[in-house]
N, C-alpha and C. Protein backbone atom coordinates (compact mmCIF):
# COMPACT_ATOMS: atom_id res chain seq x y z
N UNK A 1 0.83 -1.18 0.00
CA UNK A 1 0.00 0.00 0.00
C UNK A 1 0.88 1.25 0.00
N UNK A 2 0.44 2.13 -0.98
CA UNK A 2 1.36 3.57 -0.98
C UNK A 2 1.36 4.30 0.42
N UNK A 3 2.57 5.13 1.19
CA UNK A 3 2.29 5.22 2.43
C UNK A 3 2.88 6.86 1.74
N UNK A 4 2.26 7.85 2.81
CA UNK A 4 2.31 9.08 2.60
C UNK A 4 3.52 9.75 4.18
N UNK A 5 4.44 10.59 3.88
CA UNK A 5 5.19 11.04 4.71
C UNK A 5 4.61 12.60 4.84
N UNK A 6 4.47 12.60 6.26
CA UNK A 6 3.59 14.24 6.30
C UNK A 6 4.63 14.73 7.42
N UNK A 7 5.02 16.09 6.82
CA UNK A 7 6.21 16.59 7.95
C UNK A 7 5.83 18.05 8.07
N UNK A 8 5.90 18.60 9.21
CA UNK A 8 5.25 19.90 9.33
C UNK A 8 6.50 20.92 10.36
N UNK A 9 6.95 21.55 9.98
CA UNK A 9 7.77 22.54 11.08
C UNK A 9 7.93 24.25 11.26
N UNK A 10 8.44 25.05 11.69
CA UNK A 10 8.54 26.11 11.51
C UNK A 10 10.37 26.56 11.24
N UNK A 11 10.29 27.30 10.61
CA UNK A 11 11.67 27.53 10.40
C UNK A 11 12.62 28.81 11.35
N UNK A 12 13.38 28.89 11.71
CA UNK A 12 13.61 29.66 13.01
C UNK A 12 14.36 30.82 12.20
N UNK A 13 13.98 31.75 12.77
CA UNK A 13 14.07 33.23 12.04
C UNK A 13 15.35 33.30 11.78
N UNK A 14 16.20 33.20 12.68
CA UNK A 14 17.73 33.46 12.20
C UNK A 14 18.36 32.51 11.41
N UNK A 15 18.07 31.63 10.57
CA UNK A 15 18.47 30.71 9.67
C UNK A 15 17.67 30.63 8.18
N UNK A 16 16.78 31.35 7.90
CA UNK A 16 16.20 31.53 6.57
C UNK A 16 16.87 31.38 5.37
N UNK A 17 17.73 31.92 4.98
CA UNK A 17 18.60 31.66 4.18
C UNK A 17 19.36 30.47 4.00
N UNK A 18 19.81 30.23 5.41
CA UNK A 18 20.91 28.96 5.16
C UNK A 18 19.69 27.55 5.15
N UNK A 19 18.45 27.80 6.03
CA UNK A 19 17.27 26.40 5.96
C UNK A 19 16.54 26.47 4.39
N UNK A 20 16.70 28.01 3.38
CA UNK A 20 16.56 27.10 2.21
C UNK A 20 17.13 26.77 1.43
N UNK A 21 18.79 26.96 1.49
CA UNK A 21 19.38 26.46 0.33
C UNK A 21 19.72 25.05 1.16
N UNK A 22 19.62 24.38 2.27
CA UNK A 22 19.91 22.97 2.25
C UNK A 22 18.73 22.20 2.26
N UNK A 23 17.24 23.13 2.49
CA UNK A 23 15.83 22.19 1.61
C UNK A 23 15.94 21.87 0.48
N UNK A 24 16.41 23.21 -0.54
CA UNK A 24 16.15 23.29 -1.62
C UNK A 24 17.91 22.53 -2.48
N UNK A 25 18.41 22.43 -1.39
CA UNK A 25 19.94 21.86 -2.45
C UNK A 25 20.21 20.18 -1.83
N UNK A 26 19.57 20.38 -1.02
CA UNK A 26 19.93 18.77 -0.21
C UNK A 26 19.29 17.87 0.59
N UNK A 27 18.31 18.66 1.20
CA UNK A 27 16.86 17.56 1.77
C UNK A 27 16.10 17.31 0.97
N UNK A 28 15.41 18.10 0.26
CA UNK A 28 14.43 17.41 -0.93
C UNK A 28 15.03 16.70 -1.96
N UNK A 29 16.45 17.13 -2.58
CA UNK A 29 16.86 15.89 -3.88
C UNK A 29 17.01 14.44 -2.95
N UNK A 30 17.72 14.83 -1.80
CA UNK A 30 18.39 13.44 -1.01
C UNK A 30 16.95 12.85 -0.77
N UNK A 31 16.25 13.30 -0.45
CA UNK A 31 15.00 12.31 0.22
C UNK A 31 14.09 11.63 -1.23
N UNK A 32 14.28 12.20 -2.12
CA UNK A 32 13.74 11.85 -3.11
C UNK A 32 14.43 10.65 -3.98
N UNK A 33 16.14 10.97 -3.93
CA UNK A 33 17.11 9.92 -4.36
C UNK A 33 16.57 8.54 -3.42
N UNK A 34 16.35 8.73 -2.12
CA UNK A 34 16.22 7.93 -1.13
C UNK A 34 14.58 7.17 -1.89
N UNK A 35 14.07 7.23 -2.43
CA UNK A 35 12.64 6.57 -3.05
C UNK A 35 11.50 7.33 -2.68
N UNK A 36 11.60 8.59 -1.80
CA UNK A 36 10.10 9.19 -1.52
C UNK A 36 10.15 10.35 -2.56
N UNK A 37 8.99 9.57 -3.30
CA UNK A 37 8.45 10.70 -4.16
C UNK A 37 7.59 11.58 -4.33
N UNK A 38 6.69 12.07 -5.56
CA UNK A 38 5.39 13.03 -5.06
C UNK A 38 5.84 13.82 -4.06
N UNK A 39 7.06 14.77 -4.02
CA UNK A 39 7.16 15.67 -2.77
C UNK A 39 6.26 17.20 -2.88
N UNK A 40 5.63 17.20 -2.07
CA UNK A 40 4.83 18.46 -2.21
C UNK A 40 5.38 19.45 -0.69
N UNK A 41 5.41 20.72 -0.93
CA UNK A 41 5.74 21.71 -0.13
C UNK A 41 4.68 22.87 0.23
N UNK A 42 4.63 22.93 0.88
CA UNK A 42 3.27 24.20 1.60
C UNK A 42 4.00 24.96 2.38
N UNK A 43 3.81 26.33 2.34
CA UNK A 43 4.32 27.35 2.85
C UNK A 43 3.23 28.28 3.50
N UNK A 44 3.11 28.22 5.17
CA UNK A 44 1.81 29.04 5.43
C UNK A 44 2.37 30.08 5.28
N UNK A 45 1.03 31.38 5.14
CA UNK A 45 1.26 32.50 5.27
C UNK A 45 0.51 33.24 6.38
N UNK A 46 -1.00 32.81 6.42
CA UNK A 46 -1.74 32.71 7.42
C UNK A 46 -2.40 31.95 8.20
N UNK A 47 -2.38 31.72 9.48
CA UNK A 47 -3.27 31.12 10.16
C UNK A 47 -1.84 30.48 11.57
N UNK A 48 -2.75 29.66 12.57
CA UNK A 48 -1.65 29.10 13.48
C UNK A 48 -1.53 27.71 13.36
N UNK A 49 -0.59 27.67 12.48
CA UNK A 49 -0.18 26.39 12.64
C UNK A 49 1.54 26.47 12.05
N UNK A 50 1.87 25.01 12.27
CA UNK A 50 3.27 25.22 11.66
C UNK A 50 3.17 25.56 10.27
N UNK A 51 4.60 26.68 9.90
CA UNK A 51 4.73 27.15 8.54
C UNK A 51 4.70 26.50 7.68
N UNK A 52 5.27 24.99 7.54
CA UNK A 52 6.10 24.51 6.91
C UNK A 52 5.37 23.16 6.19
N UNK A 53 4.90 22.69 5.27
CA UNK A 53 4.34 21.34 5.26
C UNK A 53 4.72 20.80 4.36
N UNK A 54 5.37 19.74 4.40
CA UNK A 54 5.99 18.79 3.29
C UNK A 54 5.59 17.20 3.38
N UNK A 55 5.36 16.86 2.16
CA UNK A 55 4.55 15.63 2.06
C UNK A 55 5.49 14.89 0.88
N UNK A 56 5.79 13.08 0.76
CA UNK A 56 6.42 12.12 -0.15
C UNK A 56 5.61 11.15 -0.13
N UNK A 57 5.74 10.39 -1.08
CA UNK A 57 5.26 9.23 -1.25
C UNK A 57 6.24 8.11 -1.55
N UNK A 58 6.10 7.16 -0.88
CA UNK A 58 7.07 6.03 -1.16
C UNK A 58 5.75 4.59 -1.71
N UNK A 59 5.88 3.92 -2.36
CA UNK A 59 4.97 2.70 -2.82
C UNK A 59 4.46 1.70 -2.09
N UNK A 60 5.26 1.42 -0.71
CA UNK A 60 4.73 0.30 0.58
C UNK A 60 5.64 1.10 1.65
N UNK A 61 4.80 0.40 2.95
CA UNK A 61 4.96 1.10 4.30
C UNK A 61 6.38 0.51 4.58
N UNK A 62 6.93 -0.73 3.82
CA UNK A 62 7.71 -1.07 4.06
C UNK A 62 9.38 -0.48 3.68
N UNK A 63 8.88 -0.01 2.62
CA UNK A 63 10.28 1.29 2.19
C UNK A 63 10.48 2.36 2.82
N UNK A 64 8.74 2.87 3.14
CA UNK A 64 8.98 3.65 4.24
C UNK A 64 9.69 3.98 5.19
N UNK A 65 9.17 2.94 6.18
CA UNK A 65 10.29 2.52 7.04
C UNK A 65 11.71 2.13 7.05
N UNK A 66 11.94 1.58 5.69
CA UNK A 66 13.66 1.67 5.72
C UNK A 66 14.03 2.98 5.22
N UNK A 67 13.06 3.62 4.66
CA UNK A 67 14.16 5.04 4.32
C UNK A 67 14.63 5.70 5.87
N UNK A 68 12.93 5.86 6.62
CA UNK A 68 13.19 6.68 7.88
C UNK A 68 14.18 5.61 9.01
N UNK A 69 14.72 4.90 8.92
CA UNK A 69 14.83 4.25 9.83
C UNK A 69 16.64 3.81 8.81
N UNK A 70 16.84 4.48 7.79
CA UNK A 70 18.85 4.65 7.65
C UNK A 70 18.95 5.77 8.61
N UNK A 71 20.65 5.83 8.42
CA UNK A 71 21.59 6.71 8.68
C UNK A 71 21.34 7.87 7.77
N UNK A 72 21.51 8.16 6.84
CA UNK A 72 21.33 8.69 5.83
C UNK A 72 20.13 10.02 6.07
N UNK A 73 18.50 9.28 6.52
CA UNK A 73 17.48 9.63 6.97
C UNK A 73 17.85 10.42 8.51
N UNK A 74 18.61 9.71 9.41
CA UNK A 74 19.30 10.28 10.26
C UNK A 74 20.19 11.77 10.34
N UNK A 75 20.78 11.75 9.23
CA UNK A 75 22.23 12.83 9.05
C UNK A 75 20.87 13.96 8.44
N UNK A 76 20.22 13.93 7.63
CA UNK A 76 19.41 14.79 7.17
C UNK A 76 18.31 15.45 8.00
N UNK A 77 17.65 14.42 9.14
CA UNK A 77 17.09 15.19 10.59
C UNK A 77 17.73 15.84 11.17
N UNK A 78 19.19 15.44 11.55
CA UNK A 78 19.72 16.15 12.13
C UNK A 78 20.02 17.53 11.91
N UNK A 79 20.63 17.42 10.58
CA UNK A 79 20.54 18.93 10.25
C UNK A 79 19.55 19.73 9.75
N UNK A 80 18.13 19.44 9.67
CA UNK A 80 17.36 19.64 9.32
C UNK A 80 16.41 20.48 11.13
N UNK A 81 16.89 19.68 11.80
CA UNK A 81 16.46 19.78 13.17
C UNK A 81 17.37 21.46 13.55
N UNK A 82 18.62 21.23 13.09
CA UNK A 82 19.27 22.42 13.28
C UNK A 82 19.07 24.20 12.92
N UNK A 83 17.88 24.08 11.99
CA UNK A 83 17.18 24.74 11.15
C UNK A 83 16.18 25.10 11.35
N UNK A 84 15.41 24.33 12.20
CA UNK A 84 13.89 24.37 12.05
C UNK A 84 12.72 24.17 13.59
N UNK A 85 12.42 24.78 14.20
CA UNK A 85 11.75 24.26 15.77
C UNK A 85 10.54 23.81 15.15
N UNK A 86 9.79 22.90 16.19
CA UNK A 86 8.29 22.08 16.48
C UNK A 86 7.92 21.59 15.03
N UNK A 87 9.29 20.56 15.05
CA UNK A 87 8.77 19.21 13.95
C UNK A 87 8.44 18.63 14.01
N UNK A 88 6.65 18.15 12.98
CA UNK A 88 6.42 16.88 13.51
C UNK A 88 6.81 15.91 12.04
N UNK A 89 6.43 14.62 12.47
CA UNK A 89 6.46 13.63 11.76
C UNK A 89 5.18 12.46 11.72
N UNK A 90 4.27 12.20 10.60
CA UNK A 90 3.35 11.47 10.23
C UNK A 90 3.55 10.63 9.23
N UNK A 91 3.13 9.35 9.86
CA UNK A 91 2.91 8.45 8.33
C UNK A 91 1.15 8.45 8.21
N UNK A 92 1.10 8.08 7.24
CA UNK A 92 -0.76 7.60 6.72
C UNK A 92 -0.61 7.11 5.87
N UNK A 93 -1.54 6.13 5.42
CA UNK A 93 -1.81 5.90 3.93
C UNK A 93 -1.89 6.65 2.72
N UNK A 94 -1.37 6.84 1.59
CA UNK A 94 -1.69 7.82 0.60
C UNK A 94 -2.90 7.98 0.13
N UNK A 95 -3.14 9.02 -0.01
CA UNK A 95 -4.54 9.34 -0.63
C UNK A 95 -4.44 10.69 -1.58
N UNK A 96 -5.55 10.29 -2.12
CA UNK A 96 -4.84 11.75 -3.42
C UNK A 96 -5.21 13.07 -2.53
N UNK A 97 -5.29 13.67 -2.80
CA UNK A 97 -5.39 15.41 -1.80
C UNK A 97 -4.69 15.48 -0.71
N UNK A 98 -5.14 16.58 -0.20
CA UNK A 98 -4.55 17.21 0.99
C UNK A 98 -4.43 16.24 2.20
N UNK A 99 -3.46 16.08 2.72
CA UNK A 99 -3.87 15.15 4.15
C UNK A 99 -3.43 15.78 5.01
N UNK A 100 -3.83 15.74 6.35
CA UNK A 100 -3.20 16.82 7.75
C UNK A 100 -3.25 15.71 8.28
C-alpha cells in the first residue's frame, strides 16, 4: 500500500537563508534519491499552525520505514532539526489530496 510522509515545522528566524538552500539543495533531492516521491511543499502564510508542510510518497509502508529508519534519513534530521523548531512527523496511507 502507498504510504504518505507528512512533515510539518517552523523555520527559526535566524536561519532563513541557510534552511533554504539545504531544503532546496539537499533535503528534498536526497529524500527523493532515497525513493520518496510526489514531494509536495506548503508554505503558510496565514493562520496558526506550523509554517512549513511537506509531504512524499514512497509505494509500501515497508520502504517507508527503511528510508526513515537509515543513517542517511538520520544525518538529514539532524541537520534539518538544526534549522527548524516544532517538527512533527506522520505516516498515513496515501490518498490523493490534501492530508493533515
Amino acid at each position: 500500500m502507498a504510504t504518505k510522509l507528512l512533515m510539518r515545522w517552523d523555520i527559526q528566524p535566524e536561519h532563513e537563508a541557510e534552511y533554504s538552500d539545504f531544503v532546496a539543495n539537499e533535503f528534498i533531492p536526497r529524500i527523493n534519491k532515497m525513493g520518496i516521491g510526489e514531494i509536495q511543499a506548503w508554505y503558510t502564510v496565514y493562520g496558526d499552525c506550523e509554517q512549513i508542510l511537506v509531504s512524499g510518497v514512497t509505494q509500501t509502508t515497508e520502504q517507508m520505514n527503511y528510508i526513515l529508519g537509515s543513517d542517511e534519513w538520520d544525518r538529514l534530521r539532524d541537520r534539518l532539526d538544526d534549522l527548524v523548531n516544532n517538527f512533527n512527523i506522520k505516516i498515513v496511507p496515501a490518498d490523493k489530496g490534501f492530508q493533515l
